[in-house]
N, C-alpha and C. Protein backbone atom coordinates (compact mmCIF):
# COMPACT_ATOMS: atom_id res chain seq x y z
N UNK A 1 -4.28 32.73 -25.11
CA UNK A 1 -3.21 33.43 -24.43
C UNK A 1 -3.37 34.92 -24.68
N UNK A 2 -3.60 35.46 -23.57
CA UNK A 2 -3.42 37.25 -23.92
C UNK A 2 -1.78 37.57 -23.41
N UNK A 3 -2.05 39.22 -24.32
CA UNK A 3 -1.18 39.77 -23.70
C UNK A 3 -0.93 40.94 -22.49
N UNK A 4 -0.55 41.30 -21.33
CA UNK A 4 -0.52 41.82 -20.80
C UNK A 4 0.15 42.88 -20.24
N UNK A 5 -0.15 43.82 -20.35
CA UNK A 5 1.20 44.65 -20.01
C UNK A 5 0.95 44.84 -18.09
N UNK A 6 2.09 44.57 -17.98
CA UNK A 6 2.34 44.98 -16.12
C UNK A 6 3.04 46.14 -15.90
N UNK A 7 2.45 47.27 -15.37
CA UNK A 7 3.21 48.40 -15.24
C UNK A 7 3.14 48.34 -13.22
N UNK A 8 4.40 48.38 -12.79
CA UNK A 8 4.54 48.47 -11.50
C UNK A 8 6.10 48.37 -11.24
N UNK A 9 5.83 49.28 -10.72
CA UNK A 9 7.52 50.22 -10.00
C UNK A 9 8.82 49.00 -9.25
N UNK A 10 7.86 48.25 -9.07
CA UNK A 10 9.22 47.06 -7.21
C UNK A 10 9.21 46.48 -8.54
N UNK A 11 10.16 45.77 -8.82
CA UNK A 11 11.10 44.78 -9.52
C UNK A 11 10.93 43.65 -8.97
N UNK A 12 10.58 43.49 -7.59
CA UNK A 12 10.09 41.93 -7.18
C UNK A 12 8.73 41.98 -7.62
N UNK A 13 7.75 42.43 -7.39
CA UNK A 13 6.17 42.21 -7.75
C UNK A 13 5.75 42.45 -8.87
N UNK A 14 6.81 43.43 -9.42
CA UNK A 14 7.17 42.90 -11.40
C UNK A 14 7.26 41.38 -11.45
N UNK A 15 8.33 41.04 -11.32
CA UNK A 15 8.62 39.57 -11.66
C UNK A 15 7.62 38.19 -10.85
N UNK A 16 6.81 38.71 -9.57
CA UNK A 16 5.91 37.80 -9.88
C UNK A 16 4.58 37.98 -10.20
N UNK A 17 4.42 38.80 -10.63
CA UNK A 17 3.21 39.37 -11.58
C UNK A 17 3.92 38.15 -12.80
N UNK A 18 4.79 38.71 -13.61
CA UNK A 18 5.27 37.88 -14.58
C UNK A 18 4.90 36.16 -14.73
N UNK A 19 5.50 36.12 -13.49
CA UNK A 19 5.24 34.19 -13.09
C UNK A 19 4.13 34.31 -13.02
N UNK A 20 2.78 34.62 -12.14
CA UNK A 20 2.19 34.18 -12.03
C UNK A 20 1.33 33.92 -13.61
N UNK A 21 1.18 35.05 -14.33
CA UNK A 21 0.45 35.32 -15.84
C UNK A 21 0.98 34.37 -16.79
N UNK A 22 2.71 33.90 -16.60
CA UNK A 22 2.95 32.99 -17.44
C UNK A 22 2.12 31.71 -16.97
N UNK A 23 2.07 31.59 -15.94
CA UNK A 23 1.74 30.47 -14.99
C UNK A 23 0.42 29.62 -15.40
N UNK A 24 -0.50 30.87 -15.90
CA UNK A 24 -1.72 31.20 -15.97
C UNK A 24 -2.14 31.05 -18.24
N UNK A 25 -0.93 30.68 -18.35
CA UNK A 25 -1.21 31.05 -19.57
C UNK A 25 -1.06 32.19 -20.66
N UNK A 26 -0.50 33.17 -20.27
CA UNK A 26 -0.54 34.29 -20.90
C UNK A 26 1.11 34.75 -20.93
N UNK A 27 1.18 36.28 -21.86
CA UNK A 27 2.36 36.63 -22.22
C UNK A 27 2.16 37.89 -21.44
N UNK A 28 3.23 37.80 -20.33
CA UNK A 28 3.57 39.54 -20.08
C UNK A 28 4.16 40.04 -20.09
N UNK A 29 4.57 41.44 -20.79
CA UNK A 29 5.09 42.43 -21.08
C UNK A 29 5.14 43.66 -20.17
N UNK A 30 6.45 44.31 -20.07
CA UNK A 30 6.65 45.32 -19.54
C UNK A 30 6.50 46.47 -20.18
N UNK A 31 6.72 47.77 -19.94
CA UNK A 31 6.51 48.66 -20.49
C UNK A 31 7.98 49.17 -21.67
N UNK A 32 8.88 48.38 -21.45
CA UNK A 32 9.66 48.81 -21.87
C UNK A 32 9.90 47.36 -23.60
N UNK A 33 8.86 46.25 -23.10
CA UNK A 33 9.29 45.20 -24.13
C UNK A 33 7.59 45.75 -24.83
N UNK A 34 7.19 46.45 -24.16
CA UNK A 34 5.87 46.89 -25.28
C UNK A 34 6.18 47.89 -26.79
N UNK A 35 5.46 47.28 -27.41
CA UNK A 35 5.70 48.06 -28.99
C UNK A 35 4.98 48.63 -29.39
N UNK A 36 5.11 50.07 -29.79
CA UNK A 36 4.47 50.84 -30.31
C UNK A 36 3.76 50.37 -31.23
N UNK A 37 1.89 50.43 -31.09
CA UNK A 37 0.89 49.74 -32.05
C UNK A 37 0.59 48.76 -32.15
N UNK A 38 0.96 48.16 -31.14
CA UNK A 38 1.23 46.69 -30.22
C UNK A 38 -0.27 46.99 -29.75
N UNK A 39 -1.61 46.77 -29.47
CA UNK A 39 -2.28 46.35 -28.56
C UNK A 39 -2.30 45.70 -27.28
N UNK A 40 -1.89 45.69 -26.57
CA UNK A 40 -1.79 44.55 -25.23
C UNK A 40 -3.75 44.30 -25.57
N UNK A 41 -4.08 42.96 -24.20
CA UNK A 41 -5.20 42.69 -24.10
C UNK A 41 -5.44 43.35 -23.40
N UNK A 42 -4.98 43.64 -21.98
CA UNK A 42 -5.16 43.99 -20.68
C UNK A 42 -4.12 44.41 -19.92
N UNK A 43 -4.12 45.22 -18.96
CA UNK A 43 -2.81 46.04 -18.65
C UNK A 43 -3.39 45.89 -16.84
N UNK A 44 -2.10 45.50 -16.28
CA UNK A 44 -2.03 45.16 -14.40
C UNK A 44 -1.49 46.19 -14.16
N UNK A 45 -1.80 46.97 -13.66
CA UNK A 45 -0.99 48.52 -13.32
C UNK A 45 -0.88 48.49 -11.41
N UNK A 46 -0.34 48.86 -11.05
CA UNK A 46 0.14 49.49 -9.79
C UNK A 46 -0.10 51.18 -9.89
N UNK A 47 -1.43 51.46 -9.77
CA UNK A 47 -1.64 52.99 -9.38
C UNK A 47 -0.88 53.82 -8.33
N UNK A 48 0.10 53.37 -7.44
CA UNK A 48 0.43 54.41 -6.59
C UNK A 48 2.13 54.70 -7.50
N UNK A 49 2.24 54.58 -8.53
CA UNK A 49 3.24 54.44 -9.48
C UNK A 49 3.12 55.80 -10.20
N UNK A 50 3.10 57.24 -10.12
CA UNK A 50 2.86 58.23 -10.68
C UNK A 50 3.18 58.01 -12.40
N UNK A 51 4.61 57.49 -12.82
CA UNK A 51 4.51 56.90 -14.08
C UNK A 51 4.01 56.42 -14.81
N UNK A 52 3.31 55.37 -13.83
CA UNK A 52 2.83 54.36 -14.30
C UNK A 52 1.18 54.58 -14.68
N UNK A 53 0.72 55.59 -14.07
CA UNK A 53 -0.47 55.93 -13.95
C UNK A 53 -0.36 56.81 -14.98
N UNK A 54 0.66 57.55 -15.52
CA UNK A 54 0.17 58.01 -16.66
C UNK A 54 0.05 57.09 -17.84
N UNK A 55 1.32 56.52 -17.43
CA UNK A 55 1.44 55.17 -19.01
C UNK A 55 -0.20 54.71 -18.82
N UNK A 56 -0.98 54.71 -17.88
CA UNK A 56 -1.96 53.96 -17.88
C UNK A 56 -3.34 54.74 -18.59
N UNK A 57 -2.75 56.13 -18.27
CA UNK A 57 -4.11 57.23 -18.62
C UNK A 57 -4.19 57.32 -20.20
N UNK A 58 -2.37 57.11 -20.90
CA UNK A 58 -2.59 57.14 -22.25
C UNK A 58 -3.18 55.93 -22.90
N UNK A 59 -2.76 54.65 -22.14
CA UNK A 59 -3.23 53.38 -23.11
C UNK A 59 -4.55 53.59 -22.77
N UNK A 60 -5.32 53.96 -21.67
CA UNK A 60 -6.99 54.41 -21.75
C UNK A 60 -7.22 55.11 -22.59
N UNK A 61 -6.57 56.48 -23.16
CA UNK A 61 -7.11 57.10 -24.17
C UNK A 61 -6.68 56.55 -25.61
N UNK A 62 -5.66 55.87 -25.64
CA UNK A 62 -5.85 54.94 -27.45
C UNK A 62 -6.39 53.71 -27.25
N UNK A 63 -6.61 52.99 -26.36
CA UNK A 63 -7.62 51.76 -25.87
C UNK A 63 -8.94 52.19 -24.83
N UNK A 64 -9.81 52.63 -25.31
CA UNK A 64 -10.79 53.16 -24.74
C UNK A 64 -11.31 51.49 -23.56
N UNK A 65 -11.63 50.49 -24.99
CA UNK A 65 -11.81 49.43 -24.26
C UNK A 65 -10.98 48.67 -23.73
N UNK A 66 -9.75 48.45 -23.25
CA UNK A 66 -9.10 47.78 -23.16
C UNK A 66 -9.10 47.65 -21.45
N UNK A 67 -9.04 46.45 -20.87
CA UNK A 67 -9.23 46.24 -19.61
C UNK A 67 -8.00 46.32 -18.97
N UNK A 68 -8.17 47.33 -17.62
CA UNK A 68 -7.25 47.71 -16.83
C UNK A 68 -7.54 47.43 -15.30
N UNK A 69 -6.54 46.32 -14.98
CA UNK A 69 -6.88 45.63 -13.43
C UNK A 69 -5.74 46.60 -12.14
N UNK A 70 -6.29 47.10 -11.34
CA UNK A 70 -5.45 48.10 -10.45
C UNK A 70 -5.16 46.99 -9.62
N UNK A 71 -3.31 46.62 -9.41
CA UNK A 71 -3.34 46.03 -8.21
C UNK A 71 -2.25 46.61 -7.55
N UNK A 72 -3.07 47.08 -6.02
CA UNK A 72 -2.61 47.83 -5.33
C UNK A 72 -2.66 47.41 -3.80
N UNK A 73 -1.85 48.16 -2.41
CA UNK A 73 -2.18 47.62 -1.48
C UNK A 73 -3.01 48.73 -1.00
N UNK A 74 -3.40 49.88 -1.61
CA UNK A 74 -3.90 51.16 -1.27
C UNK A 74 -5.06 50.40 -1.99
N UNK A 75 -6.47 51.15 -1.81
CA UNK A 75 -8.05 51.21 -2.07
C UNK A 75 -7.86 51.80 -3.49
N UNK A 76 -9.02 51.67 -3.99
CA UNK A 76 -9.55 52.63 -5.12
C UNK A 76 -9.38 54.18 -4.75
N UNK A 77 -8.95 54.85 -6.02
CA UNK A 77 -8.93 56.29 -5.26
C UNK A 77 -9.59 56.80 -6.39
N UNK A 78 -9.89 58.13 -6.22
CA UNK A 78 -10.43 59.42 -7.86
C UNK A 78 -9.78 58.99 -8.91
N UNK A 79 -8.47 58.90 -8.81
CA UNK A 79 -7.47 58.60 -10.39
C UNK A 79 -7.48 57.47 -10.53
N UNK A 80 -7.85 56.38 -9.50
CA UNK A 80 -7.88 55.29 -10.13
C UNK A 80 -9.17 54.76 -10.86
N UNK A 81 -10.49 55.37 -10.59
CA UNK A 81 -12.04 55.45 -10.79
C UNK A 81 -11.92 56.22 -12.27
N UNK A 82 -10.82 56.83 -12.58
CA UNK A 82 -10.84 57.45 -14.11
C UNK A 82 -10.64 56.99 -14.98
N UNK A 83 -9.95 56.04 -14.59
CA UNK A 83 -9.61 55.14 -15.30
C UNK A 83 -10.88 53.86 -15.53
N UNK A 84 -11.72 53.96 -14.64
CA UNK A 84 -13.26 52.88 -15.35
C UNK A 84 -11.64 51.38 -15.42
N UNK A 85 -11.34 51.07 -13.97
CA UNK A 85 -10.82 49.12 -14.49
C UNK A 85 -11.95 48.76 -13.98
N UNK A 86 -11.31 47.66 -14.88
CA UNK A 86 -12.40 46.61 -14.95
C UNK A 86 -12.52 46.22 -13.60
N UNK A 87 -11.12 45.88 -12.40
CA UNK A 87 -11.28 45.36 -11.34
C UNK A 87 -10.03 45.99 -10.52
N UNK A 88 -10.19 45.90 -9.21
CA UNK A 88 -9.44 46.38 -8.08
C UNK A 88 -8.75 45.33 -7.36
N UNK A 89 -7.65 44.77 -7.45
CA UNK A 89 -7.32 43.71 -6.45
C UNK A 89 -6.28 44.38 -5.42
N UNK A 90 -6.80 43.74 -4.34
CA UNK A 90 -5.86 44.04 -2.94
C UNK A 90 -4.56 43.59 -3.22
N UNK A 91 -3.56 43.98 -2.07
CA UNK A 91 -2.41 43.14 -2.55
C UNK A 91 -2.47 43.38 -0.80
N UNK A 92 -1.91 41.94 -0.25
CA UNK A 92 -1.86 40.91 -0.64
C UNK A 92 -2.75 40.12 -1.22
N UNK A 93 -2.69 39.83 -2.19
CA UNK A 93 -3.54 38.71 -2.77
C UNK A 93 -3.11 37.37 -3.01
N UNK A 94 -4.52 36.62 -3.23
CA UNK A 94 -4.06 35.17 -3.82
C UNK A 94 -4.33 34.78 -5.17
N UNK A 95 -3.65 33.76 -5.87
CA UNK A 95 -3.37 33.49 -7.12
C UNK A 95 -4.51 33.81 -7.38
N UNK A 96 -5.77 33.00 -7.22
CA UNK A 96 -6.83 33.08 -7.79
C UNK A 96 -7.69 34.16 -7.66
N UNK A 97 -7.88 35.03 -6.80
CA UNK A 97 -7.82 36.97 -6.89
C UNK A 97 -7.46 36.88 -8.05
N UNK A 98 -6.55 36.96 -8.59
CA UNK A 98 -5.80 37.83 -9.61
C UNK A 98 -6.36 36.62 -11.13
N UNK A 99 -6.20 35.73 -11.03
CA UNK A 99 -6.52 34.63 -11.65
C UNK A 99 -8.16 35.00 -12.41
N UNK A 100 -9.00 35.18 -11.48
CA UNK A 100 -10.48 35.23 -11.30
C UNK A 100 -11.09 36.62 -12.18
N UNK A 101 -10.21 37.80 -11.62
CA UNK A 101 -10.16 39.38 -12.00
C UNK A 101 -9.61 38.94 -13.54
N UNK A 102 -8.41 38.68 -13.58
CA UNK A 102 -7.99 38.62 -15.08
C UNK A 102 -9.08 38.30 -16.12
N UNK A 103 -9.58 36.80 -15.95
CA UNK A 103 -10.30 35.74 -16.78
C UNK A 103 -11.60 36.91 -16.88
N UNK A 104 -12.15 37.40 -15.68
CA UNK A 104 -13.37 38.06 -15.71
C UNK A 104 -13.31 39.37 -16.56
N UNK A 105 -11.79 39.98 -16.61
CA UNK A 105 -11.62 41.06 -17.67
C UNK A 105 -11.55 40.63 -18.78
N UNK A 106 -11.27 39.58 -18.87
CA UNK A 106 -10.86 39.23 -20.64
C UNK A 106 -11.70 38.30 -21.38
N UNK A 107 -12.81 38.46 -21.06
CA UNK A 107 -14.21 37.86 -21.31
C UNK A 107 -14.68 38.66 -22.38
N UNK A 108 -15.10 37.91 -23.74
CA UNK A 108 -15.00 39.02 -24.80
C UNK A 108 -16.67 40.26 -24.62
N UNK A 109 -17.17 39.65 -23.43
CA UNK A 109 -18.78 40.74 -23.32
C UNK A 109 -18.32 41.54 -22.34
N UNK A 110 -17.15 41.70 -21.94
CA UNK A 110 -16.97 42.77 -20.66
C UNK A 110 -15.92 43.90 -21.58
N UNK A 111 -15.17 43.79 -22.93
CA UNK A 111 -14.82 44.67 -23.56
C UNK A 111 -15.77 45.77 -24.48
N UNK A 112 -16.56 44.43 -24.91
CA UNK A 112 -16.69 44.48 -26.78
C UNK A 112 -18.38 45.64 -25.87
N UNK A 113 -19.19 46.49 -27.30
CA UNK A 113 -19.81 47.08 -26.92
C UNK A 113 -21.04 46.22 -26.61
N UNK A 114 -22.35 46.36 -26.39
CA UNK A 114 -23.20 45.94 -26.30
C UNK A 114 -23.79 45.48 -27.64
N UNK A 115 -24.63 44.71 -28.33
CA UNK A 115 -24.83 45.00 -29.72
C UNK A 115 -26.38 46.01 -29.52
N UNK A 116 -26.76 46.61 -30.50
CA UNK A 116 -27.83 47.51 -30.53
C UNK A 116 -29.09 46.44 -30.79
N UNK A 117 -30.08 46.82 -30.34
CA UNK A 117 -31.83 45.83 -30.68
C UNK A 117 -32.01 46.38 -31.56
N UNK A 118 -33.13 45.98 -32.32
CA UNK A 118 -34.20 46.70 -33.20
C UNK A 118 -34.95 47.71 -31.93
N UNK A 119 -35.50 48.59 -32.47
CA UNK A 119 -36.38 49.32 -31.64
C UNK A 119 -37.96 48.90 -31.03
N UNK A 120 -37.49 48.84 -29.67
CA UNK A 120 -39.25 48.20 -29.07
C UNK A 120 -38.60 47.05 -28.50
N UNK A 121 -37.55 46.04 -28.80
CA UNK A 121 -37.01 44.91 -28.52
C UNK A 121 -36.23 44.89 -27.07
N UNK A 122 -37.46 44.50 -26.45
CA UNK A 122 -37.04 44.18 -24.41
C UNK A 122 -37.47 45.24 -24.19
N UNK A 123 -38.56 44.78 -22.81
CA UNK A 123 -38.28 46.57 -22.33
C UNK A 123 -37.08 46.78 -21.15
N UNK A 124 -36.68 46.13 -20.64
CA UNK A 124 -35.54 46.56 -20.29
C UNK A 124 -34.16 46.60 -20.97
N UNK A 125 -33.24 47.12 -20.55
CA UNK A 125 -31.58 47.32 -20.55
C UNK A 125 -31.51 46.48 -20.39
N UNK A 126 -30.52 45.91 -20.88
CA UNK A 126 -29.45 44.59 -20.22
C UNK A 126 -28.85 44.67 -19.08
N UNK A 127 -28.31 44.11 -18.39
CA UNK A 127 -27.72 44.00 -17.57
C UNK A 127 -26.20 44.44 -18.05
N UNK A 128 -25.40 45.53 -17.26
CA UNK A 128 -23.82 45.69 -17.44
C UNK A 128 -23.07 44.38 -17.54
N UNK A 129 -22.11 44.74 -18.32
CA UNK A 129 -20.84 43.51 -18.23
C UNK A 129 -20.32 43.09 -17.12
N UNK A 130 -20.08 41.90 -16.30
CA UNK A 130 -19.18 42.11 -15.33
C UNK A 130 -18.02 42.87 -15.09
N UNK A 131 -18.15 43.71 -14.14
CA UNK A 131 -17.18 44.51 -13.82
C UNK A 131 -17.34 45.42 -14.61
N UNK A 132 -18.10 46.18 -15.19
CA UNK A 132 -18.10 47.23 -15.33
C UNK A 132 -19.36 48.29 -15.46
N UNK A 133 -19.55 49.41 -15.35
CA UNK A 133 -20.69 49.99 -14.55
C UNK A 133 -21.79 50.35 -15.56
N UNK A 134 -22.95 50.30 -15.51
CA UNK A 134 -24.02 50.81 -16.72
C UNK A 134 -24.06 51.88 -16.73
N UNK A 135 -23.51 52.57 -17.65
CA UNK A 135 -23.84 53.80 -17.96
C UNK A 135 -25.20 54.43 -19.14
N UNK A 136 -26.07 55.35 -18.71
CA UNK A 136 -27.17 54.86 -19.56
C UNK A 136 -27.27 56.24 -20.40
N UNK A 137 -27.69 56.14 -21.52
CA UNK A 137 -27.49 57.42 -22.39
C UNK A 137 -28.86 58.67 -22.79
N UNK A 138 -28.61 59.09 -22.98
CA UNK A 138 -30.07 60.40 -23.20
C UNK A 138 -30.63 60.14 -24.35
């Protein structure tokens, strides 16, 4: 069971965000039943939420890794790409959209870092985590 925080403005698509995650197994939390030093697992944000998008920019900067699913009926935009989520779901969506995105964020190789080789070991990179982008270093 994770926990989730749902940050999104309508009070109806709050509450079935809610159902569906209980539905699904998990505990979700609002922004207001979240506790300071609390970790959530993963956070469902509604980006066209100016609030909410900040609440979202800070738990990115004290949860660097922590997976953030945008569900929106608007596209990906610049501020939402700054945020590096893990996944983009349309709205309208179906259970399993959201179902599929979740499970695929909370997969412990799509948080956790890569582990390091010995040196010389593969000549290639690994392959990125699902859902999220390779970034390669100097």
């Amino acid at each position: 069971m994770a926990t989730v925080l749902i940050v999104d403005p309508d009070p109806a698509t709050r509450s079935l965000l809610e159902l569906l995650l209980q539905r699904l197994g998990h505990r979700p939390i609002g922004p207001r039943e979240w506790v300071e030093g609390e970790e959530p697992d993963a956070v469902v944000l509604e980006p066209a939420s100016r609030p909410g998008l900040r609440l979202a920019r800070g738990v990115r900067r004290r949860f660097p890794s922590l997976p953030i699913l945008c569900v929106s009926i608007d596209g990906p935009t610049r501020e939402t790409r700054e945020l590096d989520p893990a996944a983009h779901v349309m709205k309208p969506f179906r259970r399993s959209q959201l179902e599929a995105a979740l499970e695929q964020a909370l997969l412990p190789s799509a948080a956790a870092p890569p582990a390091r080789q010995p040196a010389g070991a593969g000549r290639h990179p690994p392959p990125p985590a699902p859902g999220r982008r390779l970034v390669r270093s100097r």
